[in-house]
PDB file of N, CA and C in Angstrom:
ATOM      1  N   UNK A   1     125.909  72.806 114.814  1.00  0.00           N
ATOM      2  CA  UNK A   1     126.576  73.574 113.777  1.00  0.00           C
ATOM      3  C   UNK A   1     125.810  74.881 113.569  1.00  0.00           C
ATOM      4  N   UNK A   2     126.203  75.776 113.316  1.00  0.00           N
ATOM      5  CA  UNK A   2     125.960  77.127 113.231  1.00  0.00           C
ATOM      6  C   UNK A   2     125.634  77.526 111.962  1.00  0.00           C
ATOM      7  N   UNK A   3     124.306  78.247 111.679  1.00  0.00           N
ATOM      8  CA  UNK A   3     123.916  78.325 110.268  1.00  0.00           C
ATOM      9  C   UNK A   3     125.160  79.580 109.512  1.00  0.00           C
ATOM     10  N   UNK A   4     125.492  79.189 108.137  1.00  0.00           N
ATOM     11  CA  UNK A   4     126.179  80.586 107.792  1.00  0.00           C
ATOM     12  C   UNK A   4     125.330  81.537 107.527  1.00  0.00           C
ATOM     13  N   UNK A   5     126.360  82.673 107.429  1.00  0.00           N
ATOM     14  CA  UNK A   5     125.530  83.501 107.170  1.00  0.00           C
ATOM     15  C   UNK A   5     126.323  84.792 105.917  1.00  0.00           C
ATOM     16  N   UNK A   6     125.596  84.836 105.381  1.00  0.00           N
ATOM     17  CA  UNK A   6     126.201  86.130 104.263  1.00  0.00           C
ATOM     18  C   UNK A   6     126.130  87.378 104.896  1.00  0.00           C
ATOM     19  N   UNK A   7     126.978  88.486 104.427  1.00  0.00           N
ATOM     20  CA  UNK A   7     127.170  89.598 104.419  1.00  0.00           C
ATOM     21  C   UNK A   7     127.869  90.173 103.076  1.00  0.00           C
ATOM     22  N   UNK A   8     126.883  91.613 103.421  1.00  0.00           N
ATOM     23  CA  UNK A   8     127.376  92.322 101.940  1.00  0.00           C
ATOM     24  C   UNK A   8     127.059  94.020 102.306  1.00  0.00           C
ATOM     25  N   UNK A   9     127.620  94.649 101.399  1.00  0.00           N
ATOM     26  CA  UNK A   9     127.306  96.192 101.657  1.00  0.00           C
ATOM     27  C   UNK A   9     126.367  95.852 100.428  1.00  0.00           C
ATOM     28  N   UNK A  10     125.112  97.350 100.846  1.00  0.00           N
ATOM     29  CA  UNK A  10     124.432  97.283  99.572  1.00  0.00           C
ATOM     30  C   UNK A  10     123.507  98.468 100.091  1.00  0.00           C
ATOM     31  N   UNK A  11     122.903  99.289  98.606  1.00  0.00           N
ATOM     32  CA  UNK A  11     122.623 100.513  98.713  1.00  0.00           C
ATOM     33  C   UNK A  11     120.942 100.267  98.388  1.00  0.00           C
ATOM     34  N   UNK A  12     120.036 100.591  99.158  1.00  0.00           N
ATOM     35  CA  UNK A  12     118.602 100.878  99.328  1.00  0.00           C
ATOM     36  C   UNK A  12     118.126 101.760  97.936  1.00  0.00           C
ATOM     37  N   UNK A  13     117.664 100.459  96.958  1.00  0.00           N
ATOM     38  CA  UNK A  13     117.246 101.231  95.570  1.00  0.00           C
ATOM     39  C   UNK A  13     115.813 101.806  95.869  1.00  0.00           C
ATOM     40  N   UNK A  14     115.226 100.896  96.251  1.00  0.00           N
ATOM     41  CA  UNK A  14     113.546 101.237  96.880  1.00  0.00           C
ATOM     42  C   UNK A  14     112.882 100.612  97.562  1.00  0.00           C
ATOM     43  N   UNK A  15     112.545 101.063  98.585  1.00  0.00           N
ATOM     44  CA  UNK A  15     111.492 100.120  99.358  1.00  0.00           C
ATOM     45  C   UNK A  15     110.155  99.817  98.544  1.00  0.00           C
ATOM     46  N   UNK A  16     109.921  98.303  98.469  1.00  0.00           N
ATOM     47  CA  UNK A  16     108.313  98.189  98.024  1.00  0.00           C
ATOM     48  C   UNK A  16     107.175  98.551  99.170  1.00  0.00           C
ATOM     49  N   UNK A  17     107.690  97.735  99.998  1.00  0.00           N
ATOM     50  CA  UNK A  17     106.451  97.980 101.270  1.00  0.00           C
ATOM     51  C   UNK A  17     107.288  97.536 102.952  1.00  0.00           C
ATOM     52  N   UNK A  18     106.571  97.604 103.651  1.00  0.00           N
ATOM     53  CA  UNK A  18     107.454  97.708 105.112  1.00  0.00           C
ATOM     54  C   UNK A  18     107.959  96.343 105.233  1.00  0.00           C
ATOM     55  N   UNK A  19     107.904  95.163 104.542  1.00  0.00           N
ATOM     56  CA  UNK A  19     108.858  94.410 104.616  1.00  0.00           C
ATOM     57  C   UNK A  19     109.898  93.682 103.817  1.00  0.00           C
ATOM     58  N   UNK A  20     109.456  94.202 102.178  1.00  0.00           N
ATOM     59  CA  UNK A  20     110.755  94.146 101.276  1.00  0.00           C
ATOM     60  C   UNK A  20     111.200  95.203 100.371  1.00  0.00           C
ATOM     61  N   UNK A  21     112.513  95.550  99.939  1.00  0.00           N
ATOM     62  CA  UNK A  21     112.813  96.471  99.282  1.00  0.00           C
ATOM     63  C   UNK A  21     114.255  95.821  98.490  1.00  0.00           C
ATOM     64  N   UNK A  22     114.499  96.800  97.339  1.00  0.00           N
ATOM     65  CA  UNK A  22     114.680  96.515  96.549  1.00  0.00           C
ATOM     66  C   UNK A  22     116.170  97.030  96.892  1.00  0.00           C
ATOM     67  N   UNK A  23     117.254  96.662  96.382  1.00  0.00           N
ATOM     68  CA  UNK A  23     118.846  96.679  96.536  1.00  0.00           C
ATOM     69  C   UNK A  23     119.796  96.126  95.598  1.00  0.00           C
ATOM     70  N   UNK A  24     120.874  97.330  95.742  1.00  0.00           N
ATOM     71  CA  UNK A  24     121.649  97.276  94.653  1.00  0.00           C
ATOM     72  C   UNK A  24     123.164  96.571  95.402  1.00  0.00           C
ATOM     73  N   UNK A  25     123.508  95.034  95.906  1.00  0.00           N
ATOM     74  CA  UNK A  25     124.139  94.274  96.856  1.00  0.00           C
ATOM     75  C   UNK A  25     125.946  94.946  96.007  1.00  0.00           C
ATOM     76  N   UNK A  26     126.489  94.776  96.895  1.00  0.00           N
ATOM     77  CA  UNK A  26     128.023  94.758  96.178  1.00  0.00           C
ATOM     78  C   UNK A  26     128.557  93.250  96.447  1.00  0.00           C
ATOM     79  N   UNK A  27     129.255  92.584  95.803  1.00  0.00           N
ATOM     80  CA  UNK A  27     129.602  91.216  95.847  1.00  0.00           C
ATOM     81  C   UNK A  27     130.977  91.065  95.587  1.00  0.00           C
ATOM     82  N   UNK A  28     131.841  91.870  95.491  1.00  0.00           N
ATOM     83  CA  UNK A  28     132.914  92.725  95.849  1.00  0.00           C
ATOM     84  C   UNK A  28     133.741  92.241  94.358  1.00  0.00           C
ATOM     85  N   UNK A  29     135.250  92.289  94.121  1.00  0.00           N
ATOM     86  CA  UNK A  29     135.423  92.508  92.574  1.00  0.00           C
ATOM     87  C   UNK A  29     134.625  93.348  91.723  1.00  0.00           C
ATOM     88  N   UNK A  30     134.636  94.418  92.184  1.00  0.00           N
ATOM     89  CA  UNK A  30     133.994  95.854  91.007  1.00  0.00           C
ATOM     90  C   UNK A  30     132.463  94.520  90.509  1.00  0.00           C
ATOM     91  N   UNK A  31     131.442  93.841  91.053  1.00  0.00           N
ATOM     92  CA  UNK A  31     130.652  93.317  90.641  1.00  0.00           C
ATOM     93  C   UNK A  31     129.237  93.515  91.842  1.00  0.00           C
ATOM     94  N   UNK A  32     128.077  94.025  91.236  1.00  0.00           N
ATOM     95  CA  UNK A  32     126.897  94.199  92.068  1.00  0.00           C
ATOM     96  C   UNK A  32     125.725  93.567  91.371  1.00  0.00           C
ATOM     97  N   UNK A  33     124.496  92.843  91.777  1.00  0.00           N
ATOM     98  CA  UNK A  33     123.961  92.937  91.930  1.00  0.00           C
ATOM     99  C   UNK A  33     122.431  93.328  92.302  1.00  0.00           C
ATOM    100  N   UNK A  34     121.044  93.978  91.640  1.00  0.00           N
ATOM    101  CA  UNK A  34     119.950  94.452  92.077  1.00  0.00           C
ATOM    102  C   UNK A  34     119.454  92.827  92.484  1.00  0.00           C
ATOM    103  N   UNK A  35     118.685  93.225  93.752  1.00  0.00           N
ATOM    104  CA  UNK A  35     117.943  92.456  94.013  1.00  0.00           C
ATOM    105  C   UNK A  35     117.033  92.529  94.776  1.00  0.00           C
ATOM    106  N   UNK A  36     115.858  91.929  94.832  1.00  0.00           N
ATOM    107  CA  UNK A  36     114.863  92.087  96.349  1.00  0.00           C
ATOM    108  C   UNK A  36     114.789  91.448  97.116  1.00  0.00           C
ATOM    109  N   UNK A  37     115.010  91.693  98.436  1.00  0.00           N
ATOM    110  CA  UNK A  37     115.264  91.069  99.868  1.00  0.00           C
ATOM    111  C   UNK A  37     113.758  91.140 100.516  1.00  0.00           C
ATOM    112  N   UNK A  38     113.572  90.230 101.402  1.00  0.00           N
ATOM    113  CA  UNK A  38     111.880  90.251 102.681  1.00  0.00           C
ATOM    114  C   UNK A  38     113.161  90.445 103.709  1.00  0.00           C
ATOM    115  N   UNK A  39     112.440  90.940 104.253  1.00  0.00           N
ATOM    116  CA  UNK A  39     113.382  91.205 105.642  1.00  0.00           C
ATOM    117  C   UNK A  39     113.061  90.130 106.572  1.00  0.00           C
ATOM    118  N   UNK A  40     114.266  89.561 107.290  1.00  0.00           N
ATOM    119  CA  UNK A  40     113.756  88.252 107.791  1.00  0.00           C
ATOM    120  C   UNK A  40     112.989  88.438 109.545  1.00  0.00           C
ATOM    121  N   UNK A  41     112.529  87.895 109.712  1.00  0.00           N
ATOM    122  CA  UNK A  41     112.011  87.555 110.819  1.00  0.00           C
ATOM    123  C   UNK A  41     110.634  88.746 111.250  1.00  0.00           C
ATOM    124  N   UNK A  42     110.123  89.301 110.280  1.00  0.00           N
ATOM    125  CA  UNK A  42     108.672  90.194 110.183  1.00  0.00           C
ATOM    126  C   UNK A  42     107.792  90.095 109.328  1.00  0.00           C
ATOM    127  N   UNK A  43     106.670  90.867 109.588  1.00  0.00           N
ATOM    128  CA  UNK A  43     105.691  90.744 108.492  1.00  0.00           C
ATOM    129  C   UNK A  43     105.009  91.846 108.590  1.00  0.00           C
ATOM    130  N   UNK A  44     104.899  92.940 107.707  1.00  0.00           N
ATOM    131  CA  UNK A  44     104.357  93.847 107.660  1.00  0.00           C
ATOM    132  C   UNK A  44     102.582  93.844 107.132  1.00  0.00           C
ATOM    133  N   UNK A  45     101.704  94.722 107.829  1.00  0.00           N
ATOM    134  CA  UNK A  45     100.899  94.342 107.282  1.00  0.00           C
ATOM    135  C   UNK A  45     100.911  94.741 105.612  1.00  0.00           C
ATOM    136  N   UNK A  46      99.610  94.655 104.963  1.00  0.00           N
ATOM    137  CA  UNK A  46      99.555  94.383 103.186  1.00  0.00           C
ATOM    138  C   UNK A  46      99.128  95.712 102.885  1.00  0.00           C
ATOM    139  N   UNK A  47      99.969  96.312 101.822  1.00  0.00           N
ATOM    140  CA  UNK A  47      99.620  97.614 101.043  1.00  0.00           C
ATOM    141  C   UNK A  47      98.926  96.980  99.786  1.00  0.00           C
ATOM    142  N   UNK A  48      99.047  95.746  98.987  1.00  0.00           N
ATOM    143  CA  UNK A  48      99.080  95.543  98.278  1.00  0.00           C
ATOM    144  C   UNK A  48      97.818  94.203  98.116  1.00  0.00           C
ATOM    145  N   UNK A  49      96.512  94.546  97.091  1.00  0.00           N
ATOM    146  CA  UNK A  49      95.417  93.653  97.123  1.00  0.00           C
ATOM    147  C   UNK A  49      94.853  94.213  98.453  1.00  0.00           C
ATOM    148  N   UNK A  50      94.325  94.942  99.353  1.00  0.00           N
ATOM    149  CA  UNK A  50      93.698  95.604 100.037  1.00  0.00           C
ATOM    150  C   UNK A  50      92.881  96.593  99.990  1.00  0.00           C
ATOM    151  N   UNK A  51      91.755  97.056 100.550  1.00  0.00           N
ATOM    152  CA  UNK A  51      91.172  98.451 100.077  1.00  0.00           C
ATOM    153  C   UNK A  51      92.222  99.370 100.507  1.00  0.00           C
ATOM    154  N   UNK A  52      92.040 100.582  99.961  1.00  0.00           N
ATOM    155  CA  UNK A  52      92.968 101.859 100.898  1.00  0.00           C
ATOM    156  C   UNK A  52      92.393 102.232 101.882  1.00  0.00           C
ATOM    157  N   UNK A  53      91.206 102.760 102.114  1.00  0.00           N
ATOM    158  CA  UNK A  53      90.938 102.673 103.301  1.00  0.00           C
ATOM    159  C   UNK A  53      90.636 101.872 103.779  1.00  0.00           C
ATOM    160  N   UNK A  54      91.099 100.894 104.380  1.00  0.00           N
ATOM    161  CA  UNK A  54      91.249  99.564 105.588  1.00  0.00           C
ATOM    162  C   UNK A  54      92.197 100.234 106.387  1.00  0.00           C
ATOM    163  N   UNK A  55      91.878  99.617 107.539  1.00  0.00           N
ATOM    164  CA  UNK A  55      92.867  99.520 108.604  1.00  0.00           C
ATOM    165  C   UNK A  55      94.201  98.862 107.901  1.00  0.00           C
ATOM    166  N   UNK A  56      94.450  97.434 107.778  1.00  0.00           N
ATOM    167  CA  UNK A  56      95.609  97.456 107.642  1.00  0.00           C
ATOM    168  C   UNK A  56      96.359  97.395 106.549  1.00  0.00           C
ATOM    169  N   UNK A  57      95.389  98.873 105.250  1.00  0.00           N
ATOM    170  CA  UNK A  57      96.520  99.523 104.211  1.00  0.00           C
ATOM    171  C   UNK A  57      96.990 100.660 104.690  1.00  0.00           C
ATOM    172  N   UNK A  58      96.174 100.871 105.831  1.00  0.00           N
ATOM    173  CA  UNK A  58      97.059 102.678 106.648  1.00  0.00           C
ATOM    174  C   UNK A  58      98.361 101.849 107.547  1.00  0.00           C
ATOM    175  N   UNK A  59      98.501 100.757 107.952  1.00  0.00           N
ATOM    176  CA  UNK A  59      99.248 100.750 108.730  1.00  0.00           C
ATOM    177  C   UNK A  59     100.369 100.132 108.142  1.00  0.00           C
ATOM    178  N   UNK A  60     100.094  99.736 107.033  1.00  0.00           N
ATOM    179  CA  UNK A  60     101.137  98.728 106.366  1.00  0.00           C
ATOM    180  C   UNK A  60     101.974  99.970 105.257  1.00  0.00           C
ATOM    181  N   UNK A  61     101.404 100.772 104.897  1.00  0.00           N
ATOM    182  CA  UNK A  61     101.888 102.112 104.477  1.00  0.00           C
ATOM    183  C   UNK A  61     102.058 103.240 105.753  1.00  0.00           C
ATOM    184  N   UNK A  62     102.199 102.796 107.106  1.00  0.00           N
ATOM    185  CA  UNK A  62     103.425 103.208 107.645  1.00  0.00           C
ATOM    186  C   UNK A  62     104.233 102.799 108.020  1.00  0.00           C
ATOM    187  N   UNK A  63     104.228 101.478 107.947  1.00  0.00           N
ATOM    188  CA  UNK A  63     105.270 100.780 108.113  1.00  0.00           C
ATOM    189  C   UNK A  63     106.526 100.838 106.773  1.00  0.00           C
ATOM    190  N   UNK A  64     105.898 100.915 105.640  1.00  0.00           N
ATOM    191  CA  UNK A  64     106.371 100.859 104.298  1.00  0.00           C
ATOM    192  C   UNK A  64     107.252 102.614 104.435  1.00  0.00           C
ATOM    193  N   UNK A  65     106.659 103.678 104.621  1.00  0.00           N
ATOM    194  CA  UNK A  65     106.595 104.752 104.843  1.00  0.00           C
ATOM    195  C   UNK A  65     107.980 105.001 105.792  1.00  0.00           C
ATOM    196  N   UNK A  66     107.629 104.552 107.113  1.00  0.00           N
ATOM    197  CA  UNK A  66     108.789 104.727 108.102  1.00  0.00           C
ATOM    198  C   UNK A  66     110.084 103.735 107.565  1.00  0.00           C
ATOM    199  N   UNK A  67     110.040 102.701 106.763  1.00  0.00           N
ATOM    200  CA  UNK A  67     110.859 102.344 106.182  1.00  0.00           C
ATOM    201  C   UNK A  67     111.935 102.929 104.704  1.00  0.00           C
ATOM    202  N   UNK A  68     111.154 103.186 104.194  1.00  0.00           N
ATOM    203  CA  UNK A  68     111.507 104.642 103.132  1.00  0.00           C
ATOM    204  C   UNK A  68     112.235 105.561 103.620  1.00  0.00           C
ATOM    205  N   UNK A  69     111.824 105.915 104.610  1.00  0.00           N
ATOM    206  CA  UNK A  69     112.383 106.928 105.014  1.00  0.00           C
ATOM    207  C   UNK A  69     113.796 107.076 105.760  1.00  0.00           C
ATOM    208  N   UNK A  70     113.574 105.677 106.591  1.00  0.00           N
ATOM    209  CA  UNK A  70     115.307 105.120 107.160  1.00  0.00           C
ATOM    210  C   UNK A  70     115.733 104.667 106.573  1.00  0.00           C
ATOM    211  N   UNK A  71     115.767 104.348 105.027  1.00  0.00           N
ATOM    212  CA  UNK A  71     116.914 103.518 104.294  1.00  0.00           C
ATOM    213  C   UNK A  71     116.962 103.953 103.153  1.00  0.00           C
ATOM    214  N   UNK A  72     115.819 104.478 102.578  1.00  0.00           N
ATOM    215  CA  UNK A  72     115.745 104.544 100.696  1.00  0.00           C
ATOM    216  C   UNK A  72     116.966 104.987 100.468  1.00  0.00           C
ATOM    217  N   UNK A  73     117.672 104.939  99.419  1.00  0.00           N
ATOM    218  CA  UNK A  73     119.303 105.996  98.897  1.00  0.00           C
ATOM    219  C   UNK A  73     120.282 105.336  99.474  1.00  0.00           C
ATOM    220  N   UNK A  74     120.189 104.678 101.159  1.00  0.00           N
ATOM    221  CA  UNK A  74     121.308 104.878 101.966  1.00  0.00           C
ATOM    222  C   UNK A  74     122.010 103.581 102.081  1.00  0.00           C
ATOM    223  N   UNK A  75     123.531 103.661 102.465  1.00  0.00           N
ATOM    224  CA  UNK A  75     123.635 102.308 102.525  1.00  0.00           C
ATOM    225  C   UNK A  75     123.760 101.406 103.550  1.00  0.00           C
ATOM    226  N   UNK A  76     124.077 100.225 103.369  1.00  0.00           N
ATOM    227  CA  UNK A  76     123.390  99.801 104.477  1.00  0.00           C
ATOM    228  C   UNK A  76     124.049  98.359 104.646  1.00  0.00           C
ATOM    229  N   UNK A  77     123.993  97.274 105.555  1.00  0.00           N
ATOM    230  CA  UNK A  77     124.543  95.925 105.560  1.00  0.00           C
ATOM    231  C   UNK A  77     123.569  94.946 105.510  1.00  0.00           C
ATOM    232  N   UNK A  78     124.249  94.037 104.846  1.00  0.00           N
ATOM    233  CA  UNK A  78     122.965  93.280 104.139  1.00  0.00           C
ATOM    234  C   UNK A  78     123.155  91.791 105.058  1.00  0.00           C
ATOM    235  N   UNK A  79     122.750  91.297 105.806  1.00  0.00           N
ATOM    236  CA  UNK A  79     123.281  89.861 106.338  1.00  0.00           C
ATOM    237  C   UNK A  79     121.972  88.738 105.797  1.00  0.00           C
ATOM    238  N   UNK A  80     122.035  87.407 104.960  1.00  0.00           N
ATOM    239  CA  UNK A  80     121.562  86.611 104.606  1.00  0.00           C
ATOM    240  C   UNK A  80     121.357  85.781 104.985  1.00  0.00           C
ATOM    241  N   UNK A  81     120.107  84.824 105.554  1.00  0.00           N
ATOM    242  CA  UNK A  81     120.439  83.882 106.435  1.00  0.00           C
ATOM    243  C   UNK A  81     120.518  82.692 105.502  1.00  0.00           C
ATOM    244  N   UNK A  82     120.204  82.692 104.596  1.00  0.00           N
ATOM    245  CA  UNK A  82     119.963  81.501 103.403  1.00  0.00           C
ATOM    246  C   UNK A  82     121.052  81.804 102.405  1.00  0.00           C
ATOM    247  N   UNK A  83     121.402  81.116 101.812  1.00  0.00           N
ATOM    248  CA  UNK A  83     121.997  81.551 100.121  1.00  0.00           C
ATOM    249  C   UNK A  83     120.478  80.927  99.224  1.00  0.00           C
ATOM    250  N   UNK A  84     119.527  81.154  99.238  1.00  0.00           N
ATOM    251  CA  UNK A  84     118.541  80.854  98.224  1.00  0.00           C
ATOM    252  C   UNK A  84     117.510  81.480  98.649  1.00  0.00           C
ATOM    253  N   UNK A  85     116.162  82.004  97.463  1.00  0.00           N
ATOM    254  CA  UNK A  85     115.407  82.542  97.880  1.00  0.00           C
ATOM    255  C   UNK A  85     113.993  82.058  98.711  1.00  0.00           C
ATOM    256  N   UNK A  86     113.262  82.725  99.185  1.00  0.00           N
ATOM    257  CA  UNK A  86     112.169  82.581  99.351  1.00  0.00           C
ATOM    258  C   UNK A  86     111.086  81.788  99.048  1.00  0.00           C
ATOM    259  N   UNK A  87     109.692  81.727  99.190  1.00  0.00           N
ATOM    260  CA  UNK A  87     108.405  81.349  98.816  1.00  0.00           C
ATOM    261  C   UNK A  87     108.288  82.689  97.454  1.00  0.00           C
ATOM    262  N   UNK A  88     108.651  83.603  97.365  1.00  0.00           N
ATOM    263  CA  UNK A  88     108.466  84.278  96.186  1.00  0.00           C
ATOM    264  C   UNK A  88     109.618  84.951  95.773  1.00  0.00           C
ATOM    265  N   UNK A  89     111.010  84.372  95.472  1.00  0.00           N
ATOM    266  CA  UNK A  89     111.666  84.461  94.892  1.00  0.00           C
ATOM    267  C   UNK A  89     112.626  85.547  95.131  1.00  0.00           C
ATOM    268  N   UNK A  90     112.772  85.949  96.761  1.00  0.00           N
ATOM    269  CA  UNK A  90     113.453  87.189  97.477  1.00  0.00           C
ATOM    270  C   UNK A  90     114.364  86.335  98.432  1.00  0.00           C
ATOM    271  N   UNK A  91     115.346  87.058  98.677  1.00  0.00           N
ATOM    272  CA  UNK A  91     116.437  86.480  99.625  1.00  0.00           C
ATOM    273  C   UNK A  91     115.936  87.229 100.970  1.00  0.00           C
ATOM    274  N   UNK A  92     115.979  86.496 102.223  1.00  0.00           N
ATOM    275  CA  UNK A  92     115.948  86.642 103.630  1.00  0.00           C
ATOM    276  C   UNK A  92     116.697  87.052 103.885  1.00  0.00           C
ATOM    277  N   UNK A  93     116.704  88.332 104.510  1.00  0.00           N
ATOM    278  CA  UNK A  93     117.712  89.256 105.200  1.00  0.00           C
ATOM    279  C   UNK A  93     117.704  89.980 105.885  1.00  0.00           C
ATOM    280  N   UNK A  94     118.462  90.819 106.624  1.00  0.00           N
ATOM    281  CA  UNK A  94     118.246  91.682 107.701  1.00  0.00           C
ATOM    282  C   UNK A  94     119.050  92.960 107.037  1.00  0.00           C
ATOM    283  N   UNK A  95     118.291  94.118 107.360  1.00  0.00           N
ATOM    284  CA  UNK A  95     119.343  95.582 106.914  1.00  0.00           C
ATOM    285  C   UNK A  95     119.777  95.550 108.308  1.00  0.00           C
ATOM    286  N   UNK A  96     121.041  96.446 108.174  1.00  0.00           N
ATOM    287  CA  UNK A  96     121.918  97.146 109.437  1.00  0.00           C
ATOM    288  C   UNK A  96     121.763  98.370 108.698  1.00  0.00           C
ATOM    289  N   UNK A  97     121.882  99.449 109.392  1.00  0.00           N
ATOM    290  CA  UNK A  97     121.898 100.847 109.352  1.00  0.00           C
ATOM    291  C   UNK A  97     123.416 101.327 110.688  1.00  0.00           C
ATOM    292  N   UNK A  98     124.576 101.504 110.127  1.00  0.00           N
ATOM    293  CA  UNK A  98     125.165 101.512 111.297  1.00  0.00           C
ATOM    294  C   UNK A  98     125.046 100.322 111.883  1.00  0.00           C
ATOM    295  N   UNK A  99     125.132 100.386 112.984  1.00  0.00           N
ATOM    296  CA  UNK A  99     124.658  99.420 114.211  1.00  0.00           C
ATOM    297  C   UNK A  99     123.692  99.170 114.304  1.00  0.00           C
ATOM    298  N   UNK A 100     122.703  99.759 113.856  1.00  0.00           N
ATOM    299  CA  UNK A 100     121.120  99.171 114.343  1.00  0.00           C
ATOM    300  C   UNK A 100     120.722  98.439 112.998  1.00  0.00           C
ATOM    301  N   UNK A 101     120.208  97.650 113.383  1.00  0.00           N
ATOM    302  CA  UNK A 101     119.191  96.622 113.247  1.00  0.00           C
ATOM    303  C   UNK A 101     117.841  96.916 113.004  1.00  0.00           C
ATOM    304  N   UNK A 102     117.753  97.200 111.571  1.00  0.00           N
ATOM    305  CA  UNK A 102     115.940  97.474 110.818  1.00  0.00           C
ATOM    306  C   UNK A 102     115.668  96.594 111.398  1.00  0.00           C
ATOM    307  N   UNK A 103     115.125  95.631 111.149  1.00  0.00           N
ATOM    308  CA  UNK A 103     114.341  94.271 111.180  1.00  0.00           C
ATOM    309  C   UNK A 103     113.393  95.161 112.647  1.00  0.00           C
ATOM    310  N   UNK A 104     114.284  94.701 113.787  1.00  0.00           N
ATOM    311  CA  UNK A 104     114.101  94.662 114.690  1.00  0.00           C
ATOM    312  C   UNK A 104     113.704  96.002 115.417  1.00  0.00           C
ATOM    313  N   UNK A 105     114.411  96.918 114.332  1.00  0.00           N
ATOM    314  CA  UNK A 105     113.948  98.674 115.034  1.00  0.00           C
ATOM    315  C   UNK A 105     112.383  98.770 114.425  1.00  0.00           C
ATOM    316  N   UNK A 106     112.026  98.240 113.646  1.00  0.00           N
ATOM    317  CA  UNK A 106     110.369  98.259 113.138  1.00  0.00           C
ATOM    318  C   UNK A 106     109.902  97.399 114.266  1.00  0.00           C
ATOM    319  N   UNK A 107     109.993  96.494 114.791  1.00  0.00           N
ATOM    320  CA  UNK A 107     109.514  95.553 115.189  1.00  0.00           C
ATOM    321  C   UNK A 107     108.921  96.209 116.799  1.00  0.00           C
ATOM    322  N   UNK A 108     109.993  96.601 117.670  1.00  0.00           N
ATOM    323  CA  UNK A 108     110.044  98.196 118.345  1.00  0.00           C
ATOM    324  C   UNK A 108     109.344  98.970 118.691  1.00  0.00           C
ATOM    325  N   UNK A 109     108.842  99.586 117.185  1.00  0.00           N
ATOM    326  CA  UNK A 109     108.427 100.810 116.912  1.00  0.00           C
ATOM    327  C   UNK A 109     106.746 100.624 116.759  1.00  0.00           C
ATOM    328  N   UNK A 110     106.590  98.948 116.435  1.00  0.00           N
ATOM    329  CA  UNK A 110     105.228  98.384 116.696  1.00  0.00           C
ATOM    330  C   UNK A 110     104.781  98.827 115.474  1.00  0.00           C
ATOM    331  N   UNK A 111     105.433  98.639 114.602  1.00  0.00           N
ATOM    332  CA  UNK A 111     104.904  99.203 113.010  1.00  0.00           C
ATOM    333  C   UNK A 111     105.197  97.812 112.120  1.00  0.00           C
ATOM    334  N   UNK A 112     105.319  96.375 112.432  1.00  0.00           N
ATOM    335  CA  UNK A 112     105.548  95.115 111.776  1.00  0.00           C
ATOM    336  C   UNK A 112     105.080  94.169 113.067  1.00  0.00           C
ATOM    337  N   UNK A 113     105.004  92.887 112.469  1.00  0.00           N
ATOM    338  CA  UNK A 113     105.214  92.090 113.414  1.00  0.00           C
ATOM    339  C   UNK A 113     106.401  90.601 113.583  1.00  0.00           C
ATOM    340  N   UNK A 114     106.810  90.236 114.499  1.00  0.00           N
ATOM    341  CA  UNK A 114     107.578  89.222 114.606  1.00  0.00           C
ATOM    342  C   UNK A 114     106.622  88.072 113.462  1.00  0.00           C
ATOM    343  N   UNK A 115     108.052  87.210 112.418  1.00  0.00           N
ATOM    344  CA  UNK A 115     107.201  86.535 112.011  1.00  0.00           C
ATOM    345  C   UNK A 115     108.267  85.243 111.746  1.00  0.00           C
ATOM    346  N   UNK A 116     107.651  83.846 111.650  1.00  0.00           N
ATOM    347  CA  UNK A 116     108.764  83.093 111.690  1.00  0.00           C
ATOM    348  C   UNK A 116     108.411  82.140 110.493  1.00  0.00           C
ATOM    349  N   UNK A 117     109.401  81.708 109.289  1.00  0.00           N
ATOM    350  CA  UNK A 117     109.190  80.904 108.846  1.00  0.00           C
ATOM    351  C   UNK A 117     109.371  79.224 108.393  1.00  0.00           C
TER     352      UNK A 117
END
């Protein structure tokens, strides 16, 4: 059997860091949603509880960074692999941009890493 899966349009309120950000989902009937999504299947390194200068708060703030920058404002497709949240209370998901595939265009770009849970 084939896991379901959700879909939704939804507009990029803010990225927190290169692997979750914050979204305003449409759930269609004039009714939306804010919520925060982890993007599924990565792991960015940690901006957050780290020194700043470490290695991986420069890299996890470009990952966070190059993410900002391809989505903040814009909108985008939201696909869910769960209907429930997380280990900290975020829904698993993947952005689409167009046709492409965040998750996986970071992943790519060698700015996240594959992560499985």
């Amino acid at each position: 059997m084939e896991l379901q899966r959700f879909v939704y349009a939804a507009t990029v309120k803010r990225v927190v860091d290169g692997d979750t950000a914050d979204l305003v989902v449409d759930l269609g009937f004039h009714t939306s949603q804010e919520m925060r999504v982890r993007l599924l299947g990565i792991n960015a390194p940690e901006t957050y509880g780290v020194p700043h200068d470490s290695d991986e708060y420069q890299a996890g703030k470009r990952a966070a960074d190059y993410l900002r920058e391809r989505v903040e404002g814009k909108e985008v497709v939201l696909r869910t692999e769960k209907d429930r949240t997380g280990k900290y209370g975020r829904y698993l998901a993947t952005l689409y941009l167009g046709e492409t595939d965040v998750n996986e265009e970071l992943v790519e770009k060698g700015l996240v890493k594959r992560a499985t849970y």
